[in-house]
N, C-alpha and C. Protein backbone atom coordinates (compact mmCIF):
# COMPACT_ATOMS: atom_id res chain seq x y z
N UNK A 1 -113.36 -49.71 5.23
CA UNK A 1 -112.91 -49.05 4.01
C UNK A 1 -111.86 -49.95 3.36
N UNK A 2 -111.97 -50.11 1.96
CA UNK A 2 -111.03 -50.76 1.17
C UNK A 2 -109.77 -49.99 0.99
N UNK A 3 -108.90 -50.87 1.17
CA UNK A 3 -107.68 -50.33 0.51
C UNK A 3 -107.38 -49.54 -0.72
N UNK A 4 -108.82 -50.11 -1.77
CA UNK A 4 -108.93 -49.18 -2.61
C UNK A 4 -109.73 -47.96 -2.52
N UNK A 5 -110.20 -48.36 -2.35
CA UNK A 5 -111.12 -46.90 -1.95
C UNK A 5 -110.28 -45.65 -1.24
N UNK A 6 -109.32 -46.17 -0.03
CA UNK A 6 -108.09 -45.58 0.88
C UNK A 6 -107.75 -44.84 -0.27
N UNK A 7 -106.74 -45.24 -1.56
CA UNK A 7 -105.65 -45.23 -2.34
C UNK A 7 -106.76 -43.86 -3.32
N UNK A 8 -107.91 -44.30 -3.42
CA UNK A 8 -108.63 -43.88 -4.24
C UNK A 8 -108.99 -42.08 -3.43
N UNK A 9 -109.05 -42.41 -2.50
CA UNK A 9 -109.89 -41.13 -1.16
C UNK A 9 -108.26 -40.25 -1.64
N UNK A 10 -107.22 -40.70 -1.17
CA UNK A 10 -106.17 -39.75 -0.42
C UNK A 10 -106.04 -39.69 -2.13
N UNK A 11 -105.66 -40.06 -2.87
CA UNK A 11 -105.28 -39.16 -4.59
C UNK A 11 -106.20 -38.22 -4.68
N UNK A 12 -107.47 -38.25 -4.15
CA UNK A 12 -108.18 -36.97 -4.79
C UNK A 12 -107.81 -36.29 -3.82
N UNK A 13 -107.59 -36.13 -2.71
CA UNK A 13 -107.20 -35.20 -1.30
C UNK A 13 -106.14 -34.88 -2.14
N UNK A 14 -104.66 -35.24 -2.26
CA UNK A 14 -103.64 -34.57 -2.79
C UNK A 14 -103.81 -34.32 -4.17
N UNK A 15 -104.69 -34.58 -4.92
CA UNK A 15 -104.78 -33.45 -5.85
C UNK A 15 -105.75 -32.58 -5.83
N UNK A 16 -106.50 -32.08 -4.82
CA UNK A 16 -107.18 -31.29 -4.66
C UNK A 16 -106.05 -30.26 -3.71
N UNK A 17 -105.33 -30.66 -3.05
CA UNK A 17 -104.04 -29.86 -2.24
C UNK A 17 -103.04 -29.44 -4.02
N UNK A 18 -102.66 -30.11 -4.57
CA UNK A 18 -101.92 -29.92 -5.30
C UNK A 18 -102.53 -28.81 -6.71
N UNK A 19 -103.71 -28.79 -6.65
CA UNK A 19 -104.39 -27.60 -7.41
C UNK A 19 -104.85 -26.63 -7.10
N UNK A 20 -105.29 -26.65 -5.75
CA UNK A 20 -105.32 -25.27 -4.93
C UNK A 20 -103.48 -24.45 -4.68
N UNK A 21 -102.74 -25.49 -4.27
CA UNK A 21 -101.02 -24.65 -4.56
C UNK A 21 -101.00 -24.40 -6.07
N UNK A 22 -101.34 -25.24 -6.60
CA UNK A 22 -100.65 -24.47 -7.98
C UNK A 22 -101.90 -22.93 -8.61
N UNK A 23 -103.03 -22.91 -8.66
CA UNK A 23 -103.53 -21.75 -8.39
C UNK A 23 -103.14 -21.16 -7.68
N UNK A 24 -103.05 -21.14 -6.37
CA UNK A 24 -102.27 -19.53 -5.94
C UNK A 24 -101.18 -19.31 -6.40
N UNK A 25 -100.49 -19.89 -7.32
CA UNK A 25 -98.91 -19.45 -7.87
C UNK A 25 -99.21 -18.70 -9.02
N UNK A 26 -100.59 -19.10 -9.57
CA UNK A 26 -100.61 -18.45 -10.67
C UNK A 26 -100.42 -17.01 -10.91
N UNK A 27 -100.29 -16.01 -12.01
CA UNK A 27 -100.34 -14.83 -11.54
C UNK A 27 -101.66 -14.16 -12.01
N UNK A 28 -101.60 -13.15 -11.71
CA UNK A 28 -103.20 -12.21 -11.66
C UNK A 28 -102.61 -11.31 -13.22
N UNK A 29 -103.50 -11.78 -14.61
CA UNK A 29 -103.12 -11.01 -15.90
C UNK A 29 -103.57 -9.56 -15.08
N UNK A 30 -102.67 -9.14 -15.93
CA UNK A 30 -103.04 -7.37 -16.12
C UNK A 30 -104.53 -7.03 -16.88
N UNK A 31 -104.52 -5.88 -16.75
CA UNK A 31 -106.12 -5.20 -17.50
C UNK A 31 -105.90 -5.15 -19.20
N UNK A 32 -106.64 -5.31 -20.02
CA UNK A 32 -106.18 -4.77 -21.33
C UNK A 32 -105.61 -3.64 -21.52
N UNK A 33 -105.82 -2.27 -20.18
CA UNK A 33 -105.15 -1.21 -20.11
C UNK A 33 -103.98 -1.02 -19.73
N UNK A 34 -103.46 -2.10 -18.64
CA UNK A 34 -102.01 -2.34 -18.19
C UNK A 34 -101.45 -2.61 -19.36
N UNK A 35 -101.93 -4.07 -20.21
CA UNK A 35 -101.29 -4.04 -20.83
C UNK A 35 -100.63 -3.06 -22.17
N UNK A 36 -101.60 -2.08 -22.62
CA UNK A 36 -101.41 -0.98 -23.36
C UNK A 36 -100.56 -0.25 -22.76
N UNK A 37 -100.44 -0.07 -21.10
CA UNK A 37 -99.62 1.45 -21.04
C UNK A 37 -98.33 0.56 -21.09
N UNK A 38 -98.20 -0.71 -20.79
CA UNK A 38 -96.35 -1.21 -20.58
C UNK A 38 -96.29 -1.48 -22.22
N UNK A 39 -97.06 -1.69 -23.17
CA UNK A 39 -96.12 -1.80 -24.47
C UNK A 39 -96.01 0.01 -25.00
N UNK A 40 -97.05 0.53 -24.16
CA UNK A 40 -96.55 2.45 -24.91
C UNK A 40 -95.53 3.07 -24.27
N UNK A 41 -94.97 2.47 -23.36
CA UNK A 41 -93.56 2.19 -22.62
C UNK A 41 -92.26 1.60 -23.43
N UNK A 42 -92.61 0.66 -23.99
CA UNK A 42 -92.05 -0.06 -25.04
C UNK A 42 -91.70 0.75 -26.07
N UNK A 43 -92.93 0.92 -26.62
CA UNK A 43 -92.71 2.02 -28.41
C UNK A 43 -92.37 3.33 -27.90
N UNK A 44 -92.62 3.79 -26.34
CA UNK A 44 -92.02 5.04 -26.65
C UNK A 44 -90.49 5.02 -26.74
N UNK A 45 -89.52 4.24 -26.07
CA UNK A 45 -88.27 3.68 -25.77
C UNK A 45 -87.82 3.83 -27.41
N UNK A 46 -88.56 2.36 -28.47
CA UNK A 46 -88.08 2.86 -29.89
C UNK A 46 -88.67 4.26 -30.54
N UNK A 47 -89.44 4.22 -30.22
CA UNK A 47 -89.63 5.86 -31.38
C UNK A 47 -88.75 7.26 -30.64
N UNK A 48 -87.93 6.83 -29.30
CA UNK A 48 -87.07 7.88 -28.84
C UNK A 48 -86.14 7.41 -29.45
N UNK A 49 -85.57 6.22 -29.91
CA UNK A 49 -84.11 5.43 -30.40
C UNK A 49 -84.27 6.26 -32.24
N UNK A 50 -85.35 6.30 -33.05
CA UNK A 50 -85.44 6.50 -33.86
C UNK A 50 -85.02 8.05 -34.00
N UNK A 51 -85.58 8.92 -32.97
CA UNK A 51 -85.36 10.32 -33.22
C UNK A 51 -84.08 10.67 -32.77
N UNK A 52 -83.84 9.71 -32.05
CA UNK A 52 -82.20 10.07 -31.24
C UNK A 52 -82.74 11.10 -30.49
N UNK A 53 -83.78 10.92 -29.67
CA UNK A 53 -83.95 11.92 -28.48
C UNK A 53 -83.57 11.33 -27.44
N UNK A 54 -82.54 11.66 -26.64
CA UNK A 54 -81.56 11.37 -25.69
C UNK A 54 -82.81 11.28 -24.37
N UNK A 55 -83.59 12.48 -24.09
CA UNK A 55 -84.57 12.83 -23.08
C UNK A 55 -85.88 11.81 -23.24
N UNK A 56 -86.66 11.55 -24.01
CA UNK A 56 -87.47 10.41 -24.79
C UNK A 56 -87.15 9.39 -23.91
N UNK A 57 -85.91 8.86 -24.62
CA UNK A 57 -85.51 7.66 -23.82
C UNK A 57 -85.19 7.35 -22.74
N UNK A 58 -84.59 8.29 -21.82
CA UNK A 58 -84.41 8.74 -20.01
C UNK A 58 -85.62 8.33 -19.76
N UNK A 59 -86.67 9.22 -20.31
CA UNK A 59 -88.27 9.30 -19.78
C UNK A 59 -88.49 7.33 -19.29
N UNK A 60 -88.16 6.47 -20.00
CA UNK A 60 -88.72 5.37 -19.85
C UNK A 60 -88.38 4.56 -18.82
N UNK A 61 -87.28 4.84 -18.53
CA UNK A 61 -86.17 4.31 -17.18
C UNK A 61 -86.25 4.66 -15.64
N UNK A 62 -86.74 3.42 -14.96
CA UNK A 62 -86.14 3.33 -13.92
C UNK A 62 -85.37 3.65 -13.26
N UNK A 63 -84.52 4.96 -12.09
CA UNK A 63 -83.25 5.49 -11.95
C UNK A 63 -82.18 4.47 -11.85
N UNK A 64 -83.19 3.02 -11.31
CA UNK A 64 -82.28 2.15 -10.81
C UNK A 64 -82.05 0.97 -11.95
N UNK A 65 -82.48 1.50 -13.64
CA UNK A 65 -82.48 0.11 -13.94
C UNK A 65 -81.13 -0.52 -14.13
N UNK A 66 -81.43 -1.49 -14.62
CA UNK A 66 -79.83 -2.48 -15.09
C UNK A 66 -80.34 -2.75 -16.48
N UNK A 67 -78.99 -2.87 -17.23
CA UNK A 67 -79.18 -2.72 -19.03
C UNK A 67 -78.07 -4.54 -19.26
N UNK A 68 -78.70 -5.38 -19.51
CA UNK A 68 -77.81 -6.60 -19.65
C UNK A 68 -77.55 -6.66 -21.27
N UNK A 69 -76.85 -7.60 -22.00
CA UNK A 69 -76.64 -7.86 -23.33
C UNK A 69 -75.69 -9.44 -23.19
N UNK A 70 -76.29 -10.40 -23.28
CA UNK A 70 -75.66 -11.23 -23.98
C UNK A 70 -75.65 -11.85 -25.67
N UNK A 71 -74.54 -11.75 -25.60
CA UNK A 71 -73.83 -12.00 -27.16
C UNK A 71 -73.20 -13.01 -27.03
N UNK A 72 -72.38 -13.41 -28.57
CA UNK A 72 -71.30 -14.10 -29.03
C UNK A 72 -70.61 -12.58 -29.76
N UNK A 73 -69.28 -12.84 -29.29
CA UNK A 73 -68.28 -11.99 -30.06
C UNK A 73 -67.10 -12.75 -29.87
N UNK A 74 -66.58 -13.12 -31.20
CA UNK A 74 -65.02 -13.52 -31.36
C UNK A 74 -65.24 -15.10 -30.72
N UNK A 75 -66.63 -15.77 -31.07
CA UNK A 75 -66.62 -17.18 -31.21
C UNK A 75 -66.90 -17.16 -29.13
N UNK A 76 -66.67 -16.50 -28.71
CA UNK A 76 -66.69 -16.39 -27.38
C UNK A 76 -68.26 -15.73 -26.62
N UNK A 77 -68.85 -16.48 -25.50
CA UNK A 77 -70.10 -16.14 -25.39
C UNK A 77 -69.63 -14.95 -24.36
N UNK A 78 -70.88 -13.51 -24.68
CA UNK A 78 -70.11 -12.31 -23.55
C UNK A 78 -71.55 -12.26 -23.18
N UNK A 79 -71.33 -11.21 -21.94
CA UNK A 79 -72.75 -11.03 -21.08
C UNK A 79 -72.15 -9.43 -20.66
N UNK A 80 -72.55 -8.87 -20.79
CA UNK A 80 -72.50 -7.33 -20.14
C UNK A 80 -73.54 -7.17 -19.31
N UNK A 81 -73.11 -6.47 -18.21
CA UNK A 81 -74.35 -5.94 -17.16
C UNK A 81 -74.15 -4.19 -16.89
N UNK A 82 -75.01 -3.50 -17.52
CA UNK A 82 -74.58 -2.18 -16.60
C UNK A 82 -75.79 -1.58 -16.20
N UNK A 83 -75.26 -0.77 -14.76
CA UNK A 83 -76.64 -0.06 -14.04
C UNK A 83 -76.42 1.24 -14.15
N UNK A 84 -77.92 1.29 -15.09
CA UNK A 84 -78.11 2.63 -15.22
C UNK A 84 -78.23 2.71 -16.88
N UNK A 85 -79.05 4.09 -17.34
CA UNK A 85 -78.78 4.05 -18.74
C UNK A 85 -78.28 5.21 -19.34
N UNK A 86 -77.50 5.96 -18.70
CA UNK A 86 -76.95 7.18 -18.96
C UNK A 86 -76.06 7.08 -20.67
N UNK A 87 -74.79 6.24 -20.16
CA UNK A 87 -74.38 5.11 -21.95
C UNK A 87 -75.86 5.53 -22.74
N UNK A 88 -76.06 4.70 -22.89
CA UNK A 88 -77.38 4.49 -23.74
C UNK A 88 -78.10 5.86 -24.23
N UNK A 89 -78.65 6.03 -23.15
CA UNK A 89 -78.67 7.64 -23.49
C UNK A 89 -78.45 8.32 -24.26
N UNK A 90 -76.88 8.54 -23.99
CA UNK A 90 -76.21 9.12 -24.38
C UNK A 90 -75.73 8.68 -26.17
N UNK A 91 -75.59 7.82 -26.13
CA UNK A 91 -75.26 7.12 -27.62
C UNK A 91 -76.49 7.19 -28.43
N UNK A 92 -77.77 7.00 -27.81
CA UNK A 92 -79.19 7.42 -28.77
C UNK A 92 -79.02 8.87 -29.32
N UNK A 93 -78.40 10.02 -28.01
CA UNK A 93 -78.69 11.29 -28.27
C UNK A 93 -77.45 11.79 -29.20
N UNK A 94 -76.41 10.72 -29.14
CA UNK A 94 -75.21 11.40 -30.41
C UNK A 94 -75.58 11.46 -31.59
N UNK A 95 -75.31 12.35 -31.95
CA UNK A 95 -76.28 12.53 -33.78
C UNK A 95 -75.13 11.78 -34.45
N UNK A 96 -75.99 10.75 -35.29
CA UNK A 96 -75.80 9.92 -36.02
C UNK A 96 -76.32 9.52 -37.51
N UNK A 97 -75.56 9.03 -38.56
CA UNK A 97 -75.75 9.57 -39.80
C UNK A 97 -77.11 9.20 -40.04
N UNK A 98 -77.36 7.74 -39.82
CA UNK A 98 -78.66 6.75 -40.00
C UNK A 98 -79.43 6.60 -38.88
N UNK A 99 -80.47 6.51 -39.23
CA UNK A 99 -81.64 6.50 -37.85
C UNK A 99 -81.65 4.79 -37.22
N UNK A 100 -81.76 4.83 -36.22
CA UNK A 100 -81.65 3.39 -35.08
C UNK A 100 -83.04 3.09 -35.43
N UNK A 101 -83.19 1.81 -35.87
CA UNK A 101 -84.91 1.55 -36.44
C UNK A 101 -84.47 0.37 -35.35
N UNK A 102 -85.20 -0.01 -34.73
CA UNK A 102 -85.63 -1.27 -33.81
C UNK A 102 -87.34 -1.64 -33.77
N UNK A 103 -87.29 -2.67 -34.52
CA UNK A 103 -88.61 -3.19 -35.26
C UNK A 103 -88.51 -4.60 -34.14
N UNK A 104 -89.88 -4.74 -33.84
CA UNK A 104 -90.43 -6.02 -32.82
C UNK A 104 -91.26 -6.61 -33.42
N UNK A 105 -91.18 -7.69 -32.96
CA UNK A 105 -92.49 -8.94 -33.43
C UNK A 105 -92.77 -9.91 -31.98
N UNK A 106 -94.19 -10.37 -31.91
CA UNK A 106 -94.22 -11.56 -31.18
C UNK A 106 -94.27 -11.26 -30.41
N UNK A 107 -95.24 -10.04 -29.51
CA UNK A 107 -94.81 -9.63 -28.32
C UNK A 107 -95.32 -10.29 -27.03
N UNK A 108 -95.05 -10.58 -25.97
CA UNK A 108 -95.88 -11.29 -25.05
C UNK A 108 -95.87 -10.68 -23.66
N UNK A 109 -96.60 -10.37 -23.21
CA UNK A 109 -96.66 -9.38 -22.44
C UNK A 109 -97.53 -10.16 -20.56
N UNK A 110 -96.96 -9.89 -19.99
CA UNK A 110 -97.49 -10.88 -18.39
C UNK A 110 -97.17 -9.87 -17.23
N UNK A 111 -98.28 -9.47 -16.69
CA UNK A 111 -98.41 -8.25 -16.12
C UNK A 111 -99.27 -9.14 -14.24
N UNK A 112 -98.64 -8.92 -13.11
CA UNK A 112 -99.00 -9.10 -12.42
C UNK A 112 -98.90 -7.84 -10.92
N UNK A 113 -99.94 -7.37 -10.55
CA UNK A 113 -100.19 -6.31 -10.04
C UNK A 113 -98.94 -5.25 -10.64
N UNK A 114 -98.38 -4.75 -10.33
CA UNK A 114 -97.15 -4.03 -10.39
C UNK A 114 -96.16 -4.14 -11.26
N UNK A 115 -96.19 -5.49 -11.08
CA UNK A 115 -94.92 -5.86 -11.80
C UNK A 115 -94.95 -6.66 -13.26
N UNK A 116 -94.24 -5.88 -14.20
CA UNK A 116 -94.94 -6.50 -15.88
C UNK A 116 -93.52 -6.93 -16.53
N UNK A 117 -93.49 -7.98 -17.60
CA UNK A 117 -92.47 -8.24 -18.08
C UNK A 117 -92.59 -8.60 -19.81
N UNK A 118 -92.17 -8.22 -20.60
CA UNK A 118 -92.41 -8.27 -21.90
C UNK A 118 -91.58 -8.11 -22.65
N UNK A 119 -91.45 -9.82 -23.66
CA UNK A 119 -90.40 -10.89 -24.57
C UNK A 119 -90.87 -10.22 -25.67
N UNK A 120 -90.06 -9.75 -26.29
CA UNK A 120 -90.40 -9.76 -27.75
C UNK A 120 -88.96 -10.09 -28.67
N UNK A 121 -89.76 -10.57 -29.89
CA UNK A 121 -88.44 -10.83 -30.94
C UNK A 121 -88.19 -9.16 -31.52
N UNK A 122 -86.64 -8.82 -32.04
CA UNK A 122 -86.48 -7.96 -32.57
C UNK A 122 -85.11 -7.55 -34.05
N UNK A 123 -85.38 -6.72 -34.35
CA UNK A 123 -84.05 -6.64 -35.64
C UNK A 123 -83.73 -5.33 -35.77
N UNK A 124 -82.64 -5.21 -35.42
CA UNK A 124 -81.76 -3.63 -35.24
C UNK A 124 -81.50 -3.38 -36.91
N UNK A 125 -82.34 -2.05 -37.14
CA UNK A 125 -81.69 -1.68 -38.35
C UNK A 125 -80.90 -0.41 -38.56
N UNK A 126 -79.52 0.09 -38.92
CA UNK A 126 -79.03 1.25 -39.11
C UNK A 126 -79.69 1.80 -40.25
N UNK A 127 -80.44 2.59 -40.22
CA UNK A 127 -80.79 3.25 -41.62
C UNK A 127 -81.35 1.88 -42.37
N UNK A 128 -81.35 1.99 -43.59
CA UNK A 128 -81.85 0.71 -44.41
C UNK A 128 -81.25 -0.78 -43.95
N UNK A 129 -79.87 -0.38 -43.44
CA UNK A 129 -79.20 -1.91 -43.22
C UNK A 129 -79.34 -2.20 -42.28
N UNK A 130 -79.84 -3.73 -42.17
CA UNK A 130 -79.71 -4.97 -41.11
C UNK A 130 -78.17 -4.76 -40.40
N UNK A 131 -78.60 -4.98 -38.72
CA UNK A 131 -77.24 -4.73 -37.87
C UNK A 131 -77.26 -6.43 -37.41
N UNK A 132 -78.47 -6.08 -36.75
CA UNK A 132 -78.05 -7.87 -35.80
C UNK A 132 -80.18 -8.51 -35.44
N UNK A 133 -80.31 -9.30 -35.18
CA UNK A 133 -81.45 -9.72 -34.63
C UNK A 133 -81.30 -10.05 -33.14
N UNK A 134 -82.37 -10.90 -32.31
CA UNK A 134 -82.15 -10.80 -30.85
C UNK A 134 -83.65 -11.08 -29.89
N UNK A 135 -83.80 -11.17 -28.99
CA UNK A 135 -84.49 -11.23 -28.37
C UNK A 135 -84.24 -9.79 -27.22
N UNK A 136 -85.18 -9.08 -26.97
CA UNK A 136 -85.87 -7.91 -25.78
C UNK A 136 -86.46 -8.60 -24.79
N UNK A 137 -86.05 -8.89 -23.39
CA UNK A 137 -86.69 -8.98 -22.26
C UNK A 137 -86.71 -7.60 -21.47
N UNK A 138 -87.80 -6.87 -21.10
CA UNK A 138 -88.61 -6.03 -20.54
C UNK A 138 -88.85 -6.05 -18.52
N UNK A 139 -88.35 -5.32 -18.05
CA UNK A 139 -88.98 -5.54 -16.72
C UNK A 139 -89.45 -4.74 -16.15
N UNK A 140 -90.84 -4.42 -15.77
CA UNK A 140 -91.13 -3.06 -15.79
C UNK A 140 -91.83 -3.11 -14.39
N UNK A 141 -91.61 -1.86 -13.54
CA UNK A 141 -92.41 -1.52 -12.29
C UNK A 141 -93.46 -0.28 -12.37
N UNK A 142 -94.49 -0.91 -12.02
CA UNK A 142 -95.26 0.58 -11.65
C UNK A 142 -95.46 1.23 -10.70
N UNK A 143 -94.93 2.54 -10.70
CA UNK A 143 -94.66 3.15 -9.87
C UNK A 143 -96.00 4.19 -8.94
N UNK A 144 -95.23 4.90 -7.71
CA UNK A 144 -96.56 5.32 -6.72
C UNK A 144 -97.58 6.18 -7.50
N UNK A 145 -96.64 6.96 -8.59
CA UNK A 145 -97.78 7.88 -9.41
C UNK A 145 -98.19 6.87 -10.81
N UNK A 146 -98.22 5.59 -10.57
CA UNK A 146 -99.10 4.51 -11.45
C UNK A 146 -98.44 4.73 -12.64
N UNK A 147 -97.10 5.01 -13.56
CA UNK A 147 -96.54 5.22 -13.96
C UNK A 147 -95.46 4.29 -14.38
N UNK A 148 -95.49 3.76 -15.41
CA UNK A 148 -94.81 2.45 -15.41
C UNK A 148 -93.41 2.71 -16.19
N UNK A 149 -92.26 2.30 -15.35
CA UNK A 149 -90.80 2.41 -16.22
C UNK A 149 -90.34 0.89 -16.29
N UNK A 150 -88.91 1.33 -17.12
CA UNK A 150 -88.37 0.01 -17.06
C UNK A 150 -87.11 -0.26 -15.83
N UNK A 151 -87.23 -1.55 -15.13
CA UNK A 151 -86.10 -1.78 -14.41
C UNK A 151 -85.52 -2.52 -14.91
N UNK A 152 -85.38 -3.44 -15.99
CA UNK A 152 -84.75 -4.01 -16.20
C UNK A 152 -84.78 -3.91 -17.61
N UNK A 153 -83.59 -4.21 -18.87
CA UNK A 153 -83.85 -4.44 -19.90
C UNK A 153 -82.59 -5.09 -20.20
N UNK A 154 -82.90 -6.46 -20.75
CA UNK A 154 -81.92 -7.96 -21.35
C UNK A 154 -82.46 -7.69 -22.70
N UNK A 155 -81.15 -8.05 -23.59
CA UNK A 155 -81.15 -8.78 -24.93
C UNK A 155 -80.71 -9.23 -25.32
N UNK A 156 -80.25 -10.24 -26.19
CA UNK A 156 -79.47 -11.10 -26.76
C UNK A 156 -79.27 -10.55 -27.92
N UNK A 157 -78.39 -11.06 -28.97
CA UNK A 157 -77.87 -10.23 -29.92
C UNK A 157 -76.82 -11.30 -30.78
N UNK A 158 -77.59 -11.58 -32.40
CA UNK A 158 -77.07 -12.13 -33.36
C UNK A 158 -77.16 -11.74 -34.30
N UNK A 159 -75.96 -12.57 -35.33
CA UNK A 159 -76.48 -12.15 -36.66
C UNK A 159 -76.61 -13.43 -37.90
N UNK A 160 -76.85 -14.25 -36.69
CA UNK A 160 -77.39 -15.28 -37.35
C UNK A 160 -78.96 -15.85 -37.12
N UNK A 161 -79.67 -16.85 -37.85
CA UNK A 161 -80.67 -16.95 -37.68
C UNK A 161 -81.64 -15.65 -37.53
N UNK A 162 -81.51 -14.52 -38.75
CA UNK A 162 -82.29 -13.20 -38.60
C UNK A 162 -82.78 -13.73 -39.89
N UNK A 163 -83.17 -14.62 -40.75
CA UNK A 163 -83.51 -14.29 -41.65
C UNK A 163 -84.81 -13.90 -42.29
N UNK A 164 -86.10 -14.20 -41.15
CA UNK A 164 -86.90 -13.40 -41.26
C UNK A 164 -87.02 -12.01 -41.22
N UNK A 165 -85.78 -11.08 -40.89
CA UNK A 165 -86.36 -9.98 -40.94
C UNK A 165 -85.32 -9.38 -41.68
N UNK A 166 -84.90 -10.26 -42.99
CA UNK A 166 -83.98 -9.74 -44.02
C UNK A 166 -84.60 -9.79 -45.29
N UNK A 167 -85.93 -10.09 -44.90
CA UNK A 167 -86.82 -9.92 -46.36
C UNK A 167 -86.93 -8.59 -47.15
């Protein structure tokens, strides 16, 4: 056997090793139905923010989730972490003059057995007025009665670079 042939044999061996590992990393997409029930998970979350139904929005949560927010405030980068969404809740269900409109775009949705996660762009509106823009990260488990909540929910939060959704 030639040296080339050697050089030639073992590259296809390690990339035949190196594409069988990277397939099994891949993940297994969800059904077109998974993916429907984790974004009606999603819209139910805003259309409870819209009515200010305090209970609506409980419904979507994880007992155990965690609620993150990183921002800029006062030129300074902040990160909040809190577990649980009782806050939240509670501030959806305070009656308030203007309705909480939270409008999404771009949604992308990656669902592997159980476990689903879904980016979307978004723009907080009070009533008619623009609050802030941001990014929604989603972490959702499905649960023993096949029932999907959120455990996790991240967003970021500006008020710059919104100007698509100041049209």
């Amino acid at each position: 056997m030639s040296a080339r042939s050697f050089i030639a044999g073992a590259a296809l061996t390690l990339g035949s090793l190196f594409a069988t590992a990277s397939l099994g990393a891949q993940s297994v997409p969800g059904t077109a139905a998974d993916t429907k029930a984790v974004m009606a998970v999603v819209t139910r979350l805003f259309d409870g923010m819209r009515k200010g139904d305090s209970s609506m929005v409980r419904s979507v949560f994880d007992p155990r989730v965690r609620m993150i927010t990183v921002s800029m405030r006062n030129g300074a980068r902040r990160t909040t972490v809190e577990n649980g969404a009782d806050n939240f809740a509670k501030a959806v269900g305070t009656p308030h003059v203007d309705v909480w409109d939270e409008r999404i775009a771009n949604e992308r949705v990656a669902i592997d057995g159980d476990l689903a996660s879904v980016w979307v762009d978004y723009a907080f509106f009070a009533g008619p007025k623009f609050s802030h823009c941001g990014v929604d990260h989603f972490l959702l488990v499905r649960g023993e009665t096949g029932a999907w909540t959120i455990l996790e929910l991240a967003d970021t939060r500006r008020t710059t670079g919104c100007e698509q959704w100041q049209r």
